[in-house]
PDB file of N, CA and C in Angstrom:
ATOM      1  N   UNK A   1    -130.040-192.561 -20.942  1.00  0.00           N
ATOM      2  CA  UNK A   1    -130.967-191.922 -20.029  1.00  0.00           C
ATOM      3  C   UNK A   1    -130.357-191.808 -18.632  1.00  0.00           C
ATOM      4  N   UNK A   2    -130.022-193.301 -17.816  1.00  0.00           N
ATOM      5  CA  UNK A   2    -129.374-193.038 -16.640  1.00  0.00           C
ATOM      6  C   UNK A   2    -127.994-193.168 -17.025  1.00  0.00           C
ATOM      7  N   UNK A   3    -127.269-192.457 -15.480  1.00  0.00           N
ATOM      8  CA  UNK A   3    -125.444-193.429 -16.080  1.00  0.00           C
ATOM      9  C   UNK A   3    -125.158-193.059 -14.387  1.00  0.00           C
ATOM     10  N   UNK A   4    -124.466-193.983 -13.941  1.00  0.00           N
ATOM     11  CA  UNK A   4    -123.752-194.224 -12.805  1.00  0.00           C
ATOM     12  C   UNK A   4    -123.741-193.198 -11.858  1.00  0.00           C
ATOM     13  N   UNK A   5    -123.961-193.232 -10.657  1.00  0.00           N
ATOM     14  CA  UNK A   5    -124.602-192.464  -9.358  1.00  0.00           C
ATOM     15  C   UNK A   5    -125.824-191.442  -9.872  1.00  0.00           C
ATOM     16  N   UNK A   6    -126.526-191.453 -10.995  1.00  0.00           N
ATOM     17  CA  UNK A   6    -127.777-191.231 -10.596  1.00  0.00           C
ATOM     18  C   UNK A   6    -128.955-192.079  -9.501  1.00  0.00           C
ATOM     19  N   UNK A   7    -129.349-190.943  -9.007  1.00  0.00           N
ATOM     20  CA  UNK A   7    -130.310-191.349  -8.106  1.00  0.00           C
ATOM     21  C   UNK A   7    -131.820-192.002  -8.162  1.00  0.00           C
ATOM     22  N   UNK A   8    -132.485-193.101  -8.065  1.00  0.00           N
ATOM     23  CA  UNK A   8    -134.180-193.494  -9.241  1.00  0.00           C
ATOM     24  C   UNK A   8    -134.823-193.460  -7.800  1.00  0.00           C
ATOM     25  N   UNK A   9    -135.694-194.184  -8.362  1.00  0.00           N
ATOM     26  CA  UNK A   9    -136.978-194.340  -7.598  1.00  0.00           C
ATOM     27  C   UNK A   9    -137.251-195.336  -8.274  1.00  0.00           C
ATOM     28  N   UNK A  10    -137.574-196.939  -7.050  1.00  0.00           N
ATOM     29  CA  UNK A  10    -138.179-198.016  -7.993  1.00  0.00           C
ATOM     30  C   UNK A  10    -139.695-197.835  -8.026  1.00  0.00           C
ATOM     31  N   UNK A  11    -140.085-198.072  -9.146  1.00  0.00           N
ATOM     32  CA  UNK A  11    -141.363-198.427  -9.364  1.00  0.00           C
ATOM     33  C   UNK A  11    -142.033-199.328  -9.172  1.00  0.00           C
ATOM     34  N   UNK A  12    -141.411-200.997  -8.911  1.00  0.00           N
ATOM     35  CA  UNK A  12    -141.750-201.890  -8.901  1.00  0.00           C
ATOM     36  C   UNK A  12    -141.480-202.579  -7.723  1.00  0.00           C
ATOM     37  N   UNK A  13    -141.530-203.589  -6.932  1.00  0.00           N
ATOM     38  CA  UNK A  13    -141.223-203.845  -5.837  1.00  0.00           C
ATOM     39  C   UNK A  13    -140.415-205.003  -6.081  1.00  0.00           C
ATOM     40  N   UNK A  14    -139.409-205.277  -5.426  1.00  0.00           N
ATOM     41  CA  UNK A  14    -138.424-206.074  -5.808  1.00  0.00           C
ATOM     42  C   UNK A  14    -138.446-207.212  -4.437  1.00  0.00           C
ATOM     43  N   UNK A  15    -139.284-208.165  -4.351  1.00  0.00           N
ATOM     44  CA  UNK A  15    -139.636-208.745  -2.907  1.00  0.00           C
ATOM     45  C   UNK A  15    -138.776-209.655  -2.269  1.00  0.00           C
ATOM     46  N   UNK A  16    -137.688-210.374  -3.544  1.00  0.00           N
ATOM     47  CA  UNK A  16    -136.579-211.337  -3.239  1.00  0.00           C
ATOM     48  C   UNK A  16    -135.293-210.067  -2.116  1.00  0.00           C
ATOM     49  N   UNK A  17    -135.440-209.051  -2.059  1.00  0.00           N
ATOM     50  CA  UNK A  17    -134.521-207.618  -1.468  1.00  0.00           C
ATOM     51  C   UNK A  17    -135.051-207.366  -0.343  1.00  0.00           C
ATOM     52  N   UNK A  18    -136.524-207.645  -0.596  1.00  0.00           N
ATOM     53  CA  UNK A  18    -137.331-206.934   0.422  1.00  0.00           C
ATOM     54  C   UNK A  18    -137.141-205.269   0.084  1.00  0.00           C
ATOM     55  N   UNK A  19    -137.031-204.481  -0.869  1.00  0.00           N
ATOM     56  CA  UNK A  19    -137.525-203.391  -1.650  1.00  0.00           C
ATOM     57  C   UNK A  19    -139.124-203.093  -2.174  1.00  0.00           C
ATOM     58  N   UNK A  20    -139.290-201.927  -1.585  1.00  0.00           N
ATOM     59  CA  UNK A  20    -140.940-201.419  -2.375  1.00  0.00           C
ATOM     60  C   UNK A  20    -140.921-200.451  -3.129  1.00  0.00           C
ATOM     61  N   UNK A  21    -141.651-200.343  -4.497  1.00  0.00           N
ATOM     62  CA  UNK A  21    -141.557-199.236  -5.136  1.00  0.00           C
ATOM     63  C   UNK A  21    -141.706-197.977  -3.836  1.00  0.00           C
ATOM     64  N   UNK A  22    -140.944-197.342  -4.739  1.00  0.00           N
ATOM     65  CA  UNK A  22    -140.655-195.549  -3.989  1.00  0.00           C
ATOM     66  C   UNK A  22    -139.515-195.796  -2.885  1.00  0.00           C
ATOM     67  N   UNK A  23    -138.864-197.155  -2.982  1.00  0.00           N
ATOM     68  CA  UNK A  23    -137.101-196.811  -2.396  1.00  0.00           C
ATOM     69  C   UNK A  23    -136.727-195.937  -3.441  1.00  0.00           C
ATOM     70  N   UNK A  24    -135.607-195.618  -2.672  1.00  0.00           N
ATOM     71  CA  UNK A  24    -134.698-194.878  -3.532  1.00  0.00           C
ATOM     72  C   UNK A  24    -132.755-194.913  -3.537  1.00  0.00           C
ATOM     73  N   UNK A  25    -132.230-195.112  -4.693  1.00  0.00           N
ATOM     74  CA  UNK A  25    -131.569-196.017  -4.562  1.00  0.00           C
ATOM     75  C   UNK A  25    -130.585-195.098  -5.467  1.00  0.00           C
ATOM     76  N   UNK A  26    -129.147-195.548  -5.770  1.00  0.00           N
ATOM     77  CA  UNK A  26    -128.353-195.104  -6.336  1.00  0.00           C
ATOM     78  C   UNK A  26    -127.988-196.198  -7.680  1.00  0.00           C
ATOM     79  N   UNK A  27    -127.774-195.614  -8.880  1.00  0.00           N
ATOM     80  CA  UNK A  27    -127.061-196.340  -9.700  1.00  0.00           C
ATOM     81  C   UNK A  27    -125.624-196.719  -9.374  1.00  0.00           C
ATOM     82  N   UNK A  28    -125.384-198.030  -9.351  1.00  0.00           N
ATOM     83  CA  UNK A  28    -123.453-198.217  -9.053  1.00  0.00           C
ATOM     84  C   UNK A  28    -122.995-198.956 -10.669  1.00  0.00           C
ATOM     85  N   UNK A  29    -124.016-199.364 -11.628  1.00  0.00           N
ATOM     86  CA  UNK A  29    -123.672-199.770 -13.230  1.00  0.00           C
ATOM     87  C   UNK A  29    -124.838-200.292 -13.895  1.00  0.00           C
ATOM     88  N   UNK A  30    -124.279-199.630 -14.936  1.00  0.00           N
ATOM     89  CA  UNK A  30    -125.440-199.388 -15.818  1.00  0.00           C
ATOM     90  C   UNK A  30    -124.661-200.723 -17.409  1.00  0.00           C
ATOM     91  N   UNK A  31    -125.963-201.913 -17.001  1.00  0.00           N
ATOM     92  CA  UNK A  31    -125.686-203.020 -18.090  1.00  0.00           C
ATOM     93  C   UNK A  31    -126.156-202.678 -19.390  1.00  0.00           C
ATOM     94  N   UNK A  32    -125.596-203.038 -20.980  1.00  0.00           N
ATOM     95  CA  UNK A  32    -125.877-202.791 -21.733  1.00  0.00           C
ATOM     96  C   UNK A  32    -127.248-201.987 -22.559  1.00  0.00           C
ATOM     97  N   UNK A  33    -126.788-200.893 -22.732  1.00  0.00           N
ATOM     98  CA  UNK A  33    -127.613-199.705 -23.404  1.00  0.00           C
ATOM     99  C   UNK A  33    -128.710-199.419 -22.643  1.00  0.00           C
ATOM    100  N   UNK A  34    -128.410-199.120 -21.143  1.00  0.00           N
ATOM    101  CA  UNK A  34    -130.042-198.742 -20.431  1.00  0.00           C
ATOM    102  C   UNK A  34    -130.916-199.906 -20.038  1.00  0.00           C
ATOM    103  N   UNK A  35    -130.674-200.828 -20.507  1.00  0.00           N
ATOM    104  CA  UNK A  35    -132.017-202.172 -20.234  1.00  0.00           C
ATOM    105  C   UNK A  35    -131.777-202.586 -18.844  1.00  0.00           C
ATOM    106  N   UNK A  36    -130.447-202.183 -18.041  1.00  0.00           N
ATOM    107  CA  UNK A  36    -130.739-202.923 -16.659  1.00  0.00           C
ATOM    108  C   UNK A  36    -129.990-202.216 -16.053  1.00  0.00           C
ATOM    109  N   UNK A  37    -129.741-201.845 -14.752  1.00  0.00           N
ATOM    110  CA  UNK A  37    -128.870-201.386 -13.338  1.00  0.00           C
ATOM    111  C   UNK A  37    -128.983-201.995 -12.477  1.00  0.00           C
ATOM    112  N   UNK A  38    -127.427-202.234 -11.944  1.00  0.00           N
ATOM    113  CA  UNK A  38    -127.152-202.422 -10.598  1.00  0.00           C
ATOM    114  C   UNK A  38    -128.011-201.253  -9.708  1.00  0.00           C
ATOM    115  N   UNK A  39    -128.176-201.378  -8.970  1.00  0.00           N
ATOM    116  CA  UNK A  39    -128.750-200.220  -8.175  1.00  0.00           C
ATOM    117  C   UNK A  39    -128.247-200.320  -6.247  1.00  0.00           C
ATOM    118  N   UNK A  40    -127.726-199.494  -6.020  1.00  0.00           N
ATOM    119  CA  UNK A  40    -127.703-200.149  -4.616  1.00  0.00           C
ATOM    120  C   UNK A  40    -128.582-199.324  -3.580  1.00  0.00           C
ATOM    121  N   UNK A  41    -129.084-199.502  -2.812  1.00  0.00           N
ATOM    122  CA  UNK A  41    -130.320-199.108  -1.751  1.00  0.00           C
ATOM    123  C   UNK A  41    -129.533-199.222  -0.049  1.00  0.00           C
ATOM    124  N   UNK A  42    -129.097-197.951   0.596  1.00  0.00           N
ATOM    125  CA  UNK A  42    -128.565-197.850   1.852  1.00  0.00           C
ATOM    126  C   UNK A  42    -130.031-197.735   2.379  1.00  0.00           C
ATOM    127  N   UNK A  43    -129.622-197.961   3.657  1.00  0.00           N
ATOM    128  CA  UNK A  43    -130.367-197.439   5.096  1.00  0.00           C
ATOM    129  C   UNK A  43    -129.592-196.085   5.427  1.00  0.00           C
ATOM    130  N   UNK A  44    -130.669-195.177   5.767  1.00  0.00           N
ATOM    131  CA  UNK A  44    -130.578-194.291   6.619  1.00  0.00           C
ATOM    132  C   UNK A  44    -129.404-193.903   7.225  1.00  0.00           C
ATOM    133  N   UNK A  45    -128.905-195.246   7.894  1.00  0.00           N
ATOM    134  CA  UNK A  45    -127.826-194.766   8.703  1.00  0.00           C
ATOM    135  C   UNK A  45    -126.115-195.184   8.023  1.00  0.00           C
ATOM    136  N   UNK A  46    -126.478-194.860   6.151  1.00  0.00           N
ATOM    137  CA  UNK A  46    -125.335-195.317   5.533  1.00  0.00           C
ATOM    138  C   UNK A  46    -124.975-197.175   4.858  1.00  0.00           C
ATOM    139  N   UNK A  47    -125.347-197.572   5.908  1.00  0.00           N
ATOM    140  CA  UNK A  47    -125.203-199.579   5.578  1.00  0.00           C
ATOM    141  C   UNK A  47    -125.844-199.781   4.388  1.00  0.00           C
ATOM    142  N   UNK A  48    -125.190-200.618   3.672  1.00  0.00           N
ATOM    143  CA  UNK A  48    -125.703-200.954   2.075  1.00  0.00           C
ATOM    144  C   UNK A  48    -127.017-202.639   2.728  1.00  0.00           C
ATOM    145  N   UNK A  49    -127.961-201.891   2.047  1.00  0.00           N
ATOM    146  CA  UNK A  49    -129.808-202.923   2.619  1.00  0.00           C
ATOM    147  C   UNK A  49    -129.456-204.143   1.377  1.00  0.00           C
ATOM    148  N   UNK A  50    -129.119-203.735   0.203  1.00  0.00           N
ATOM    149  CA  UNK A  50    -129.252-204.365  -1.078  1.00  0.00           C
ATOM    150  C   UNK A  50    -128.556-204.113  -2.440  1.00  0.00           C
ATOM    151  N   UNK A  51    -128.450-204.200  -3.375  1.00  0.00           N
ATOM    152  CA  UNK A  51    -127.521-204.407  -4.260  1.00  0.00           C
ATOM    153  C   UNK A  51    -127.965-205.184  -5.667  1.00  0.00           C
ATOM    154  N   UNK A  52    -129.624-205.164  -6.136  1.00  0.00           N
ATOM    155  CA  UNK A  52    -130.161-205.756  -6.983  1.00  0.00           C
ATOM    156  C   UNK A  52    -130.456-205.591  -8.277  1.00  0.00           C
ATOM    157  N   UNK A  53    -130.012-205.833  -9.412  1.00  0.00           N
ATOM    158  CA  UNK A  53    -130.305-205.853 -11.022  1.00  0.00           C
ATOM    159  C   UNK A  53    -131.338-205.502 -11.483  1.00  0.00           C
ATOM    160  N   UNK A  54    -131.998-204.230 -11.620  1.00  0.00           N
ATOM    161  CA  UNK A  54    -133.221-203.723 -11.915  1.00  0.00           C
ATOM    162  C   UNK A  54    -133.688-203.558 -13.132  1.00  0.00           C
ATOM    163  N   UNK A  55    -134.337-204.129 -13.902  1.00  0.00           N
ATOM    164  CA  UNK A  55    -134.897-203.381 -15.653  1.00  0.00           C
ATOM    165  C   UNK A  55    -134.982-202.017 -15.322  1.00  0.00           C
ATOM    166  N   UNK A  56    -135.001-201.388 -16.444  1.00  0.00           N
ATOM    167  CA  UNK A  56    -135.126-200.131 -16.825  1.00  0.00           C
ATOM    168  C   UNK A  56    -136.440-199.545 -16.401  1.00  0.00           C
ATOM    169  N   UNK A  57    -137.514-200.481 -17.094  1.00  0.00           N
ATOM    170  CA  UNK A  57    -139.228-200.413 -17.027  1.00  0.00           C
ATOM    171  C   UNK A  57    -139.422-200.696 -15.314  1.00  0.00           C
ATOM    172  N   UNK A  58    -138.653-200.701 -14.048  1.00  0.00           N
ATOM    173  CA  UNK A  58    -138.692-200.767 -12.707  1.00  0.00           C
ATOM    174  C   UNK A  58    -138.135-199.141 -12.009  1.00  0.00           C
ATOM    175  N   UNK A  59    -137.270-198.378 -12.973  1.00  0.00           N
ATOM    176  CA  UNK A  59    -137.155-197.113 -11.929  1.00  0.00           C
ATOM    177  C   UNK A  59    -137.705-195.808 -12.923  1.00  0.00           C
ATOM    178  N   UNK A  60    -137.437-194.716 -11.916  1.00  0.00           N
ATOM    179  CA  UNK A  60    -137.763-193.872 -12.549  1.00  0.00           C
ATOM    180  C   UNK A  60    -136.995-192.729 -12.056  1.00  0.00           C
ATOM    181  N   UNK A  61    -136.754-191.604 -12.832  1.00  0.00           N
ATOM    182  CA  UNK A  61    -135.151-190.382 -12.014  1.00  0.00           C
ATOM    183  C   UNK A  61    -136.439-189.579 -10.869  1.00  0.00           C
ATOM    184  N   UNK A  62    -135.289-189.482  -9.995  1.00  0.00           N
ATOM    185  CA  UNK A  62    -136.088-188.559  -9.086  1.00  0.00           C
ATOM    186  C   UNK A  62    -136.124-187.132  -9.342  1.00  0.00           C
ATOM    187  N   UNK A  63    -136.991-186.078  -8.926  1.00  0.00           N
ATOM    188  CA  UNK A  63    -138.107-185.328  -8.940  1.00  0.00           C
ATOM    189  C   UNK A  63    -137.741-184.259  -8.113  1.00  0.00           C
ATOM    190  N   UNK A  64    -138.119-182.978  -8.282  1.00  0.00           N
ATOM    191  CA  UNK A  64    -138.183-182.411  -7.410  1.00  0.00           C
ATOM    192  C   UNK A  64    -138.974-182.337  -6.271  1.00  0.00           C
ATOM    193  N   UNK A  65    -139.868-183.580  -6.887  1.00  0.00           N
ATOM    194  CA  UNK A  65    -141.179-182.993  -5.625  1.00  0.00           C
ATOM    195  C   UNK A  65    -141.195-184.141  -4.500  1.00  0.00           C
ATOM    196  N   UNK A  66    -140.166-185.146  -5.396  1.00  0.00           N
ATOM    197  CA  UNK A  66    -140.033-186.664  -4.311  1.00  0.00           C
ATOM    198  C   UNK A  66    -139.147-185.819  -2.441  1.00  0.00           C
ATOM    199  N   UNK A  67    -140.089-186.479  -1.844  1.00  0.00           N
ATOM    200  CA  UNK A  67    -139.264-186.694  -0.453  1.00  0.00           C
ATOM    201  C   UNK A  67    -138.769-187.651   0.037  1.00  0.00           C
ATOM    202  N   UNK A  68    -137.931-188.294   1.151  1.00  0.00           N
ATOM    203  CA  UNK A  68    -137.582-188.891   1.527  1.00  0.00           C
ATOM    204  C   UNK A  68    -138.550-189.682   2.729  1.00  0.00           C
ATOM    205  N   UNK A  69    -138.856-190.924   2.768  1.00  0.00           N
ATOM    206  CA  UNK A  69    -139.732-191.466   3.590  1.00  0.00           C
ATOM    207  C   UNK A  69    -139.168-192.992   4.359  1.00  0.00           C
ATOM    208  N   UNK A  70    -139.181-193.089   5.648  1.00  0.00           N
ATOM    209  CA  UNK A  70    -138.391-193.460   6.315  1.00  0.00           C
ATOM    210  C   UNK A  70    -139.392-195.115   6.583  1.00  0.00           C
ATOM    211  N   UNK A  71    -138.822-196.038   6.448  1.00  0.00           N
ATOM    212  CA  UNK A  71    -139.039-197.226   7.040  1.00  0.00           C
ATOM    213  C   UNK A  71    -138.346-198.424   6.826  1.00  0.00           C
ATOM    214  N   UNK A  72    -138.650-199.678   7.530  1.00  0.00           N
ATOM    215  CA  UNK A  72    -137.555-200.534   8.353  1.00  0.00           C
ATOM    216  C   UNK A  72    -137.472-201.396   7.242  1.00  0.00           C
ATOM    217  N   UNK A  73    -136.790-201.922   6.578  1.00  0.00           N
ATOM    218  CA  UNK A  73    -136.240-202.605   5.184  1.00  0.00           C
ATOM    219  C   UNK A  73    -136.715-204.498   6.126  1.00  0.00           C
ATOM    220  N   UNK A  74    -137.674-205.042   5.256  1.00  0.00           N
ATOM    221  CA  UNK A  74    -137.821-206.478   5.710  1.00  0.00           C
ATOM    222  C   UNK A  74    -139.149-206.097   6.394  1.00  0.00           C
ATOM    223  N   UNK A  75    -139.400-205.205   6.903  1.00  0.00           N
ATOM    224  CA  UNK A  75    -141.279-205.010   7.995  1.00  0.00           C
ATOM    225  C   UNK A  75    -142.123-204.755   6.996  1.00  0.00           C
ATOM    226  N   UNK A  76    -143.429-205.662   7.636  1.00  0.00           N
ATOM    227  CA  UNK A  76    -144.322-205.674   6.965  1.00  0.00           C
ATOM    228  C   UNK A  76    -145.368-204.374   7.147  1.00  0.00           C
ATOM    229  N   UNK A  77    -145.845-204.275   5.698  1.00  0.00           N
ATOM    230  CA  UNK A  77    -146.513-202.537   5.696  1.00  0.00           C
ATOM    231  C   UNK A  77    -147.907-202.873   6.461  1.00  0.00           C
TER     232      UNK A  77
END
């Protein structure tokens, strides 16, 4: 389904990262048959935020209709 620099969307919030569903993140490896990804999650201005082991059942491929939505990685909503 995914394979390496596809782009997801987490679904799930990953709180040990400080990640909320609807980051959006890049595949950097994809662990045995789809069940997990590395995923890595920049800021805005390029700097790698995170770098966390995601299940499968946590992203989803992005969309045409997804936009990009801007906020501070660690602040509370």
């Amino acid at each position: 389904m995914f394979k390496e620099h596809d782009r997801i969307v987490l679904t799930k919030d990953v709180p040990a990262e400080g990640l909320k569903a609807g980051d959006v993140g890049t595949i950097v490896h994809v662990h045995s048959a789809d069940k997990a990804f590395e995923v890595e999650f920049l800021t805005l201005d390029g700097a790698t935020a995170a770098v966390p082991t995601v299940v499968a059942s946590g992203v989803r491929p992005v969309t045409h209709r997804d936009i990009t939505h801007a906020r501070q990685i660690g602040a509370s909503a």
